[in-house]
C-alpha atoms as a PDB file:
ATOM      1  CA  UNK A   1       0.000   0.000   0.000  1.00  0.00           C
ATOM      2  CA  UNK A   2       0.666   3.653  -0.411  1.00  0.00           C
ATOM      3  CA  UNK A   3       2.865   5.122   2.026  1.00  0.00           C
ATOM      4  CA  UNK A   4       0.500   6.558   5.222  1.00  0.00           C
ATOM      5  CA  UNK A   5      -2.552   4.253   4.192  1.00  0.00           C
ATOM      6  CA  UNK A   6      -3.327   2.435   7.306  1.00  0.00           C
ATOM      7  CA  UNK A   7      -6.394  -0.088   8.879  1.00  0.00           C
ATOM      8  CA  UNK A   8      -8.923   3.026   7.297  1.00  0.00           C
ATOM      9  CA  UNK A   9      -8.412   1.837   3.591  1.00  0.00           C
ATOM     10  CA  UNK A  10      -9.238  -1.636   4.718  1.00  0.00           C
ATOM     11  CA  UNK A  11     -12.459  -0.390   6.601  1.00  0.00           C
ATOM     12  CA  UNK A  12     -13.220   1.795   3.387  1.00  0.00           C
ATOM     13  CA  UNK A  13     -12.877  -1.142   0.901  1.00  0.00           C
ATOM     14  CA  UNK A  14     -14.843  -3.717   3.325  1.00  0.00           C
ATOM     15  CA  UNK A  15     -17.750  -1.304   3.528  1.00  0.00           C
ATOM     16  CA  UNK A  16     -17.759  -0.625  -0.056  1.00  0.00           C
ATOM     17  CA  UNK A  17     -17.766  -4.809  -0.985  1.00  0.00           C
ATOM     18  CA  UNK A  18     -20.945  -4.772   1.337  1.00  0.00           C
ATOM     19  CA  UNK A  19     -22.980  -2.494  -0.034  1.00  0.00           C
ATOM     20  CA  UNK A  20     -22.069  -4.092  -3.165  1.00  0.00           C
ATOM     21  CA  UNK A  21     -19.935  -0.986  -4.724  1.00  0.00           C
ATOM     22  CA  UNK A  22     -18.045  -2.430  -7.227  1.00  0.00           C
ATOM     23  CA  UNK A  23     -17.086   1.219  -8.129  1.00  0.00           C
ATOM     24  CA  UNK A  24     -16.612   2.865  -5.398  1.00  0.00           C
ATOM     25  CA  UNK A  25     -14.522  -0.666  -3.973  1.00  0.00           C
ATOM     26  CA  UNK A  26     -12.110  -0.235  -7.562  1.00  0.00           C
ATOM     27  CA  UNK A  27     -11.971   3.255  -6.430  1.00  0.00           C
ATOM     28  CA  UNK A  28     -10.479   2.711  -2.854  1.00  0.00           C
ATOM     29  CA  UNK A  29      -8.155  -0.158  -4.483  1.00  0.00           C
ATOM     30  CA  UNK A  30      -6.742   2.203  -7.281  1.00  0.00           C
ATOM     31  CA  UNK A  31      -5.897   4.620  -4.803  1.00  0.00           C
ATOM     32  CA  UNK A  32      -4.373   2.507  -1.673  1.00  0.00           C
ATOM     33  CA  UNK A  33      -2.008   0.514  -4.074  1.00  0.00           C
ATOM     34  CA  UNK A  34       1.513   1.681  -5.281  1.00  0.00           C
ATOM     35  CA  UNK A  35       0.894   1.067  -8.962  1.00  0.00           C
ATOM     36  CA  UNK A  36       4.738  -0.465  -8.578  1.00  0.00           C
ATOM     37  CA  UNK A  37       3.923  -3.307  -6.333  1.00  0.00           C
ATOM     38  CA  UNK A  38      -0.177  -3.535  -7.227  1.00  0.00           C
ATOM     39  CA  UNK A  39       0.112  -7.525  -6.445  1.00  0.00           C
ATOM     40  CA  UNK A  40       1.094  -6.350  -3.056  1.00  0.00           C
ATOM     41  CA  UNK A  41      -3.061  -5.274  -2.054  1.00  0.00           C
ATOM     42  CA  UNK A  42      -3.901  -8.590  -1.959  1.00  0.00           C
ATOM     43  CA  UNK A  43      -2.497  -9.567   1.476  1.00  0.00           C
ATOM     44  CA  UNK A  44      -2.170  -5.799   2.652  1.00  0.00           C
ATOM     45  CA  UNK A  45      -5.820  -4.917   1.646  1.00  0.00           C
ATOM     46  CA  UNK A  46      -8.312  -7.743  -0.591  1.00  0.00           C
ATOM     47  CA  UNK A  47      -7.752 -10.273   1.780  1.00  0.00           C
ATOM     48  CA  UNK A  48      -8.094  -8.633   5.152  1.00  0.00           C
ATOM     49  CA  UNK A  49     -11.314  -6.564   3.425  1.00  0.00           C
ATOM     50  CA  UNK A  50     -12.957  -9.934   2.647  1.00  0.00           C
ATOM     51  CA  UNK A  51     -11.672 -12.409   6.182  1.00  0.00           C
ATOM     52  CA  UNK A  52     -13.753  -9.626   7.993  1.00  0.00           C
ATOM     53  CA  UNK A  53     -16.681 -10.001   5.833  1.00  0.00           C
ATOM     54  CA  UNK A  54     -16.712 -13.490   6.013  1.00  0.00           C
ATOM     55  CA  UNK A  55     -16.233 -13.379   9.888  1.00  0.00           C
ATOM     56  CA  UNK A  56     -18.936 -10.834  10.003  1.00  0.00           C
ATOM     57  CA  UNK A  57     -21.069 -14.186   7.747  1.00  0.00           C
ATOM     58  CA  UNK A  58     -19.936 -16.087  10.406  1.00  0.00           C
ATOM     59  CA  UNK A  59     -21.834 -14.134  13.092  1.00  0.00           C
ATOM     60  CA  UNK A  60     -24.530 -13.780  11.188  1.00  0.00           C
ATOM     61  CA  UNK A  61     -24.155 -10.565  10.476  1.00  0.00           C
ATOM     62  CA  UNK A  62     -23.704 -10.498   6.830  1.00  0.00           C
ATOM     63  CA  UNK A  63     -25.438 -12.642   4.238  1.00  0.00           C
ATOM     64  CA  UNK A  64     -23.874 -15.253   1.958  1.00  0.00           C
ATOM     65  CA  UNK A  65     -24.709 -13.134  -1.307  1.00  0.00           C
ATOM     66  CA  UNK A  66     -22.337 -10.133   0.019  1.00  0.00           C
ATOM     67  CA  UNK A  67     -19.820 -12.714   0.259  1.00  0.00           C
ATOM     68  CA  UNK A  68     -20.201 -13.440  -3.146  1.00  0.00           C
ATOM     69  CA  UNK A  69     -20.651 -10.489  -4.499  1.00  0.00           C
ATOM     70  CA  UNK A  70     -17.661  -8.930  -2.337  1.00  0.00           C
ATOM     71  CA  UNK A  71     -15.044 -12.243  -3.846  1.00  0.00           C
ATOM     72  CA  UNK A  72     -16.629 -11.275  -7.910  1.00  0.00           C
ATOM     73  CA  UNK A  73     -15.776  -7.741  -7.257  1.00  0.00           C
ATOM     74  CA  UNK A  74     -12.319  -8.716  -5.921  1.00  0.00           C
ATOM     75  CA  UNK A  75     -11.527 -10.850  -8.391  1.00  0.00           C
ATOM     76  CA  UNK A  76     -12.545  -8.463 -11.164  1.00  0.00           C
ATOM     77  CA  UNK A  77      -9.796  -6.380  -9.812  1.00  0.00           C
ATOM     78  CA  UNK A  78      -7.181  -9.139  -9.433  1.00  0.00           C
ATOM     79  CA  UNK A  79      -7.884 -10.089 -12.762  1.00  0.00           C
ATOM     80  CA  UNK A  80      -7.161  -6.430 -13.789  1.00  0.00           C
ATOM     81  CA  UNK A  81      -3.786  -6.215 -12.536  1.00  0.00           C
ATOM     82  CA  UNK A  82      -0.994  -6.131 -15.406  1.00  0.00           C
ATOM     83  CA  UNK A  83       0.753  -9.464 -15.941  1.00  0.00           C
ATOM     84  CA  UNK A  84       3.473  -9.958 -12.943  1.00  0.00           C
ATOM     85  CA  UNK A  85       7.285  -9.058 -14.538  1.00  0.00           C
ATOM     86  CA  UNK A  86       9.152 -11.807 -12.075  1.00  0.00           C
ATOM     87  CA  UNK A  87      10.989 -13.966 -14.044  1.00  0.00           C
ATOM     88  CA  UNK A  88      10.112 -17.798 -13.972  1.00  0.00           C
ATOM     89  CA  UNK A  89      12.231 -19.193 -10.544  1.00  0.00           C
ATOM     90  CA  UNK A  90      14.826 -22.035 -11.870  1.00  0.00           C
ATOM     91  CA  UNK A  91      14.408 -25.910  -9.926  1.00  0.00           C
ATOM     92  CA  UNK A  92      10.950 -24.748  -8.310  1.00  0.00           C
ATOM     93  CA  UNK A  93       8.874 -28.075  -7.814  1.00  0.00           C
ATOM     94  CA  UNK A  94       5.724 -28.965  -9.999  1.00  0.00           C
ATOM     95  CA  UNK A  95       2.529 -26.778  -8.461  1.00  0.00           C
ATOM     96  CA  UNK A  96      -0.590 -27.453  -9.149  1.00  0.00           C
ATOM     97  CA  UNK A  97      -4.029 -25.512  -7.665  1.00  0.00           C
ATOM     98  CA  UNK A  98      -7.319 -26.328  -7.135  1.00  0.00           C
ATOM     99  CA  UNK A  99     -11.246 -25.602  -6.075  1.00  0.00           C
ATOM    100  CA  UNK A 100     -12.381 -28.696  -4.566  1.00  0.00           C
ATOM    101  CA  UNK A 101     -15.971 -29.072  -5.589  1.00  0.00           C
ATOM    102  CA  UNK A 102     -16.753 -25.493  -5.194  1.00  0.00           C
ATOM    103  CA  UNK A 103     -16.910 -22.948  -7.537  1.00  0.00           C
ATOM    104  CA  UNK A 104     -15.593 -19.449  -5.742  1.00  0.00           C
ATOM    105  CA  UNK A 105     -12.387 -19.122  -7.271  1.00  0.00           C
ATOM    106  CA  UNK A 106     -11.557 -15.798  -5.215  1.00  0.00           C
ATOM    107  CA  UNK A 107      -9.048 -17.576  -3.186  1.00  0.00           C
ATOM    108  CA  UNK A 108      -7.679 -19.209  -5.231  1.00  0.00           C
ATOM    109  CA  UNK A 109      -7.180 -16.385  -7.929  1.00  0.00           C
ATOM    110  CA  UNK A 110      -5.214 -14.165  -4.783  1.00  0.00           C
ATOM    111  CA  UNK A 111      -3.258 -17.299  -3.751  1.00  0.00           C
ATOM    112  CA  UNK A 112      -2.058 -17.788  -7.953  1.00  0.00           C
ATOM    113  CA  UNK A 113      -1.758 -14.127  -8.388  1.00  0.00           C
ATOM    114  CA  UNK A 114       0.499 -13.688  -5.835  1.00  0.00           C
ATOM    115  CA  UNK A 115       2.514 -17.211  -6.547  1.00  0.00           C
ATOM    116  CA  UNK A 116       2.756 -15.623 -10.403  1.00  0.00           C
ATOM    117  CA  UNK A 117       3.838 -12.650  -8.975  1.00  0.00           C
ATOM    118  CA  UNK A 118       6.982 -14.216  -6.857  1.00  0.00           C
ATOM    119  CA  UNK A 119       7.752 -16.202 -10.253  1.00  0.00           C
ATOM    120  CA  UNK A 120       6.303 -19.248  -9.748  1.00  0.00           C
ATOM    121  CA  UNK A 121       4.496 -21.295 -12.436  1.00  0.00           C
ATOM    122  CA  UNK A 122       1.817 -23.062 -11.647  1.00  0.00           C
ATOM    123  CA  UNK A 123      -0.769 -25.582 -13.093  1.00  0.00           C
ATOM    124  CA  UNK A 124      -4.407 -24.405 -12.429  1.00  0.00           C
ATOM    125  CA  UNK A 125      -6.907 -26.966 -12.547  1.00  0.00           C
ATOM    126  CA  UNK A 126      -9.863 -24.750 -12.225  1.00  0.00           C
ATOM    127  CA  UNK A 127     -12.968 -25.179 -10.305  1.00  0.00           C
ATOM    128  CA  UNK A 128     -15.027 -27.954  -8.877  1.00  0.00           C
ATOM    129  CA  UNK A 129     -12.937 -30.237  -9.985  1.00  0.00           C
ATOM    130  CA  UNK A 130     -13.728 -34.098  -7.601  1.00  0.00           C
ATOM    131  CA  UNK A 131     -11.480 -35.921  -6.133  1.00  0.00           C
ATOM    132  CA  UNK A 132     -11.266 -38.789  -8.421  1.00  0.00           C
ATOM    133  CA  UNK A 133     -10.652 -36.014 -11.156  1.00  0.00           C
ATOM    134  CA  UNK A 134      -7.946 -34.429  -9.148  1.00  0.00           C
ATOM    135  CA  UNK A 135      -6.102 -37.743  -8.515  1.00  0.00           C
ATOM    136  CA  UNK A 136      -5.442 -38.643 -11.994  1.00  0.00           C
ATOM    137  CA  UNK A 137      -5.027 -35.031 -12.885  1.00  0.00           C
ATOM    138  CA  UNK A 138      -2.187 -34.227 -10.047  1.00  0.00           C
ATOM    139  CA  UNK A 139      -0.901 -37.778 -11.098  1.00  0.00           C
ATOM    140  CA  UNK A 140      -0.172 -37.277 -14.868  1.00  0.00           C
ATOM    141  CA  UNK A 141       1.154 -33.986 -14.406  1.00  0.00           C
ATOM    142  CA  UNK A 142       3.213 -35.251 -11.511  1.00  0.00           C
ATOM    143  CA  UNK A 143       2.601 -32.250  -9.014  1.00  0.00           C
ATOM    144  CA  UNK A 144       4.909 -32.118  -6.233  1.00  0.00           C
ATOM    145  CA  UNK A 145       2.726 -29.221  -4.460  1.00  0.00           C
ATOM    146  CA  UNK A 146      -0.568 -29.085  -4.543  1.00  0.00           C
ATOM    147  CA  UNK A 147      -2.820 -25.735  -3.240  1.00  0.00           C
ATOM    148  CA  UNK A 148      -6.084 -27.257  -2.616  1.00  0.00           C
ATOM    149  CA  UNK A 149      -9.318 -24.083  -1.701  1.00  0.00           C
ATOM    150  CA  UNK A 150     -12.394 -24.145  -0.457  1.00  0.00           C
ATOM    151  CA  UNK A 151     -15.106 -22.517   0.818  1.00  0.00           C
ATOM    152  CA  UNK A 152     -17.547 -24.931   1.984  1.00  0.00           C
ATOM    153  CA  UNK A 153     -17.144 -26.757   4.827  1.00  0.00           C
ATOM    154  CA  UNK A 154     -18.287 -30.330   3.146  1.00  0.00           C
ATOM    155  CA  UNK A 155     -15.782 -29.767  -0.320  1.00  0.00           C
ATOM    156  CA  UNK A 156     -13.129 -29.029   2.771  1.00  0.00           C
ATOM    157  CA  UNK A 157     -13.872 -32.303   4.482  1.00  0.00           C
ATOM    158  CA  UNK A 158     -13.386 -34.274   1.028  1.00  0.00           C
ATOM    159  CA  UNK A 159      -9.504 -32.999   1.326  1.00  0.00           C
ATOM    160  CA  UNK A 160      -9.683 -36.088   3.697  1.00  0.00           C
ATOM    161  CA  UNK A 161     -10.429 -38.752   0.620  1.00  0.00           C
ATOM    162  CA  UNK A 162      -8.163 -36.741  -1.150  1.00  0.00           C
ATOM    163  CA  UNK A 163      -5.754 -37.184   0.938  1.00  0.00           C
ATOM    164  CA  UNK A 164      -6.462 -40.864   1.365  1.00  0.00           C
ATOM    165  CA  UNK A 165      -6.426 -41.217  -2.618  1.00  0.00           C
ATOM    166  CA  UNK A 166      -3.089 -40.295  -2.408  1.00  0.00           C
ATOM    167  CA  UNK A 167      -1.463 -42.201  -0.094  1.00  0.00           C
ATOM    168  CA  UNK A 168      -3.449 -45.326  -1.689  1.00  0.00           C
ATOM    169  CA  UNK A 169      -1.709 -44.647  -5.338  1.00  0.00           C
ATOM    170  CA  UNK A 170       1.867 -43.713  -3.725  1.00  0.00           C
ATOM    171  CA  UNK A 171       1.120 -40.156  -5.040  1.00  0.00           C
ATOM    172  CA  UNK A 172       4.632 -38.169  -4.353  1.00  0.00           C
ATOM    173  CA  UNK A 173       2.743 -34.505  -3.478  1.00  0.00           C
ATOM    174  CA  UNK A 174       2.044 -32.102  -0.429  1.00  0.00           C
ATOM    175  CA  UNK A 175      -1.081 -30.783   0.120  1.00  0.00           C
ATOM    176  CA  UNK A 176      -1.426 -27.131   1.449  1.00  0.00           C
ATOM    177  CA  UNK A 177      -5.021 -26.066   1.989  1.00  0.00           C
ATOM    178  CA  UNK A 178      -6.643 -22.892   2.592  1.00  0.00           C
ATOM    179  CA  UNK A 179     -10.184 -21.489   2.821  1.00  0.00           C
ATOM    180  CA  UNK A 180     -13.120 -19.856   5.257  1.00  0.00           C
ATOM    181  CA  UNK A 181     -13.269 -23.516   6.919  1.00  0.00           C
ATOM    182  CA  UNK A 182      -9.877 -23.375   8.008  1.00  0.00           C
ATOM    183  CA  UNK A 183      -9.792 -19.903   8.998  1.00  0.00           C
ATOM    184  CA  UNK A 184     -12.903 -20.681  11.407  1.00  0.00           C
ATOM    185  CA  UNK A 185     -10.784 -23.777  12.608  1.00  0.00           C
ATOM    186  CA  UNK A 186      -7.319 -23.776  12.388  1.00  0.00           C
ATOM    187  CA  UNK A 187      -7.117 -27.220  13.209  1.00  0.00           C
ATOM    188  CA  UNK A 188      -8.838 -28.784  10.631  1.00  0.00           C
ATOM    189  CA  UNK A 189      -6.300 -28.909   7.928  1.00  0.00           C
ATOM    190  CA  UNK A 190      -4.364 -31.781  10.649  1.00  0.00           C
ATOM    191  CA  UNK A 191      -7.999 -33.606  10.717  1.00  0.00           C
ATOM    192  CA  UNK A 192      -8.099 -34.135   7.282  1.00  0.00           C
ATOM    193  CA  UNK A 193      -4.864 -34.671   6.773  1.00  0.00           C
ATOM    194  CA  UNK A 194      -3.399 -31.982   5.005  1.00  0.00           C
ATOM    195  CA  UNK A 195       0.233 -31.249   4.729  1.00  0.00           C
ATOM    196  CA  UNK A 196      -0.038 -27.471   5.637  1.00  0.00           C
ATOM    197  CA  UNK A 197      -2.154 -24.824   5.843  1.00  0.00           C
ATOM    198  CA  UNK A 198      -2.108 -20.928   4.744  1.00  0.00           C
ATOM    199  CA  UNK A 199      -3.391 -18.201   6.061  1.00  0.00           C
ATOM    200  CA  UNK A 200      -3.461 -16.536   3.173  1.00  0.00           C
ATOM    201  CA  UNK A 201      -1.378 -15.789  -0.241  1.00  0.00           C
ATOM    202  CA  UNK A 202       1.378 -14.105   1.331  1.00  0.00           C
ATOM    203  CA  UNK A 203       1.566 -16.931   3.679  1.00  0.00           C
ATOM    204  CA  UNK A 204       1.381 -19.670   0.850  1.00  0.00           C
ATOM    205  CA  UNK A 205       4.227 -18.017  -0.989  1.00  0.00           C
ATOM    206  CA  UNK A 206       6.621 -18.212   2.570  1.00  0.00           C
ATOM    207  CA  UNK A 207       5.626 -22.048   2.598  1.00  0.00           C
ATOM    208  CA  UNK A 208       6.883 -22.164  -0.486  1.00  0.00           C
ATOM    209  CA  UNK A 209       9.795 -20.195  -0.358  1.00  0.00           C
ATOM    210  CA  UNK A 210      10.475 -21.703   2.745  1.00  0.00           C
ATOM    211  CA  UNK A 211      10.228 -25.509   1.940  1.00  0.00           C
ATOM    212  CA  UNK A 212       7.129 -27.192   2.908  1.00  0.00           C
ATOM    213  CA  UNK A 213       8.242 -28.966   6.019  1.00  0.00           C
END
């Protein structure tokens, strides 16, 4: 963000998403973000913006259609952001990404951007794509990481067979999830037997960058 924005552009952007101002929201965005690092509103801005809103969901305090309307607005934005200039990283492992059964790609769209962004290529496999699908799909193109999002809590409880599938067939990956069910419980992702979990993009990019351990 610009230098001086603070916690107000982030109250300013989540109360635009909720009254449904994609405008006024692209607006707020444009202005907040130093057109040099514009990938760099996504953890700083987008993704706090929409964790309240979906907290706010959470307490019943915001309905599911604000949610959705707040991620399509988002992800118009994302979507609008100039191709990232960071060269392709050398000996990275095969990456692969993924909406398990559901179909809101906003998380999944930040998480990419930003792994684009730090130079990482990455196989996207779209959206409610099954877990038989995803096994043959992460096995041909031998993935070695796998981002798996959701937004449901039942498509985040399939990461279990998923997980399962994988052991079964010997598949060599590791499986970092991320998503509103693991944000409302962090200790999910260990229940269903993921290999990580992220916060958000910025924090998917250190587990990368770090070595998935």
């Amino acid at each position: 963000m610009k230098s001086g924005d603070d916690g107000s552009s982030v109250q300013a952007l989540e109360s635009a998403l909720l009254r449904s101002d994609s405008a006024g929201a692209r607006e707020i965005l444009s202005g907040a973000c130093n057109p040099d690092e514009p990938y760099a509103c996504i953890s700083t801005l987008i993704e706090p913006a929409l964790r309240s809103i979906g907290e706010q969901w959470a307490g019943g305090d915001a309905a599911l259609s604000q949610i959705y309307v707040s991620g399509r607005i988002c992800e118009e934005y994302i979507h609008s952001l100039p191709l990232p200039v960071s060269g392709i990283r050398k000996d990275q492992p095969k990456i692969g990404i993924v909406v398990l059964e559901d179909f809101h790609t906003l998380g999944k769209e930040t998480v990419l951007s930003s792994l684009h962004a730090s130079g990482y290529r990455v196989e996207d496999y779209g959206a409610g794509i099954t877990v038989p699908e995803l096994l043959e799909l992460i096995k041909r193109d031998e993935i070695e990481v796998l981002f798996v999002s959701t937004l449901m809590l039942r498509a985040a409880l399939e990461i279990r067979h998923l997980m399962d599938g994988i052991h079964e067939k010997g598949i060599p990956v590791r499986v970092i999830v991320g998503g509103a069910p693991f944000l409302f419980d962090e200790q999910l992702w260990q229940e269903v037997g993921a290999d990580a979990f992220a916060h958000d993009a910025a924090e998917a990019v250190g587990l990368l960058d770090e070595g998935i351990q």
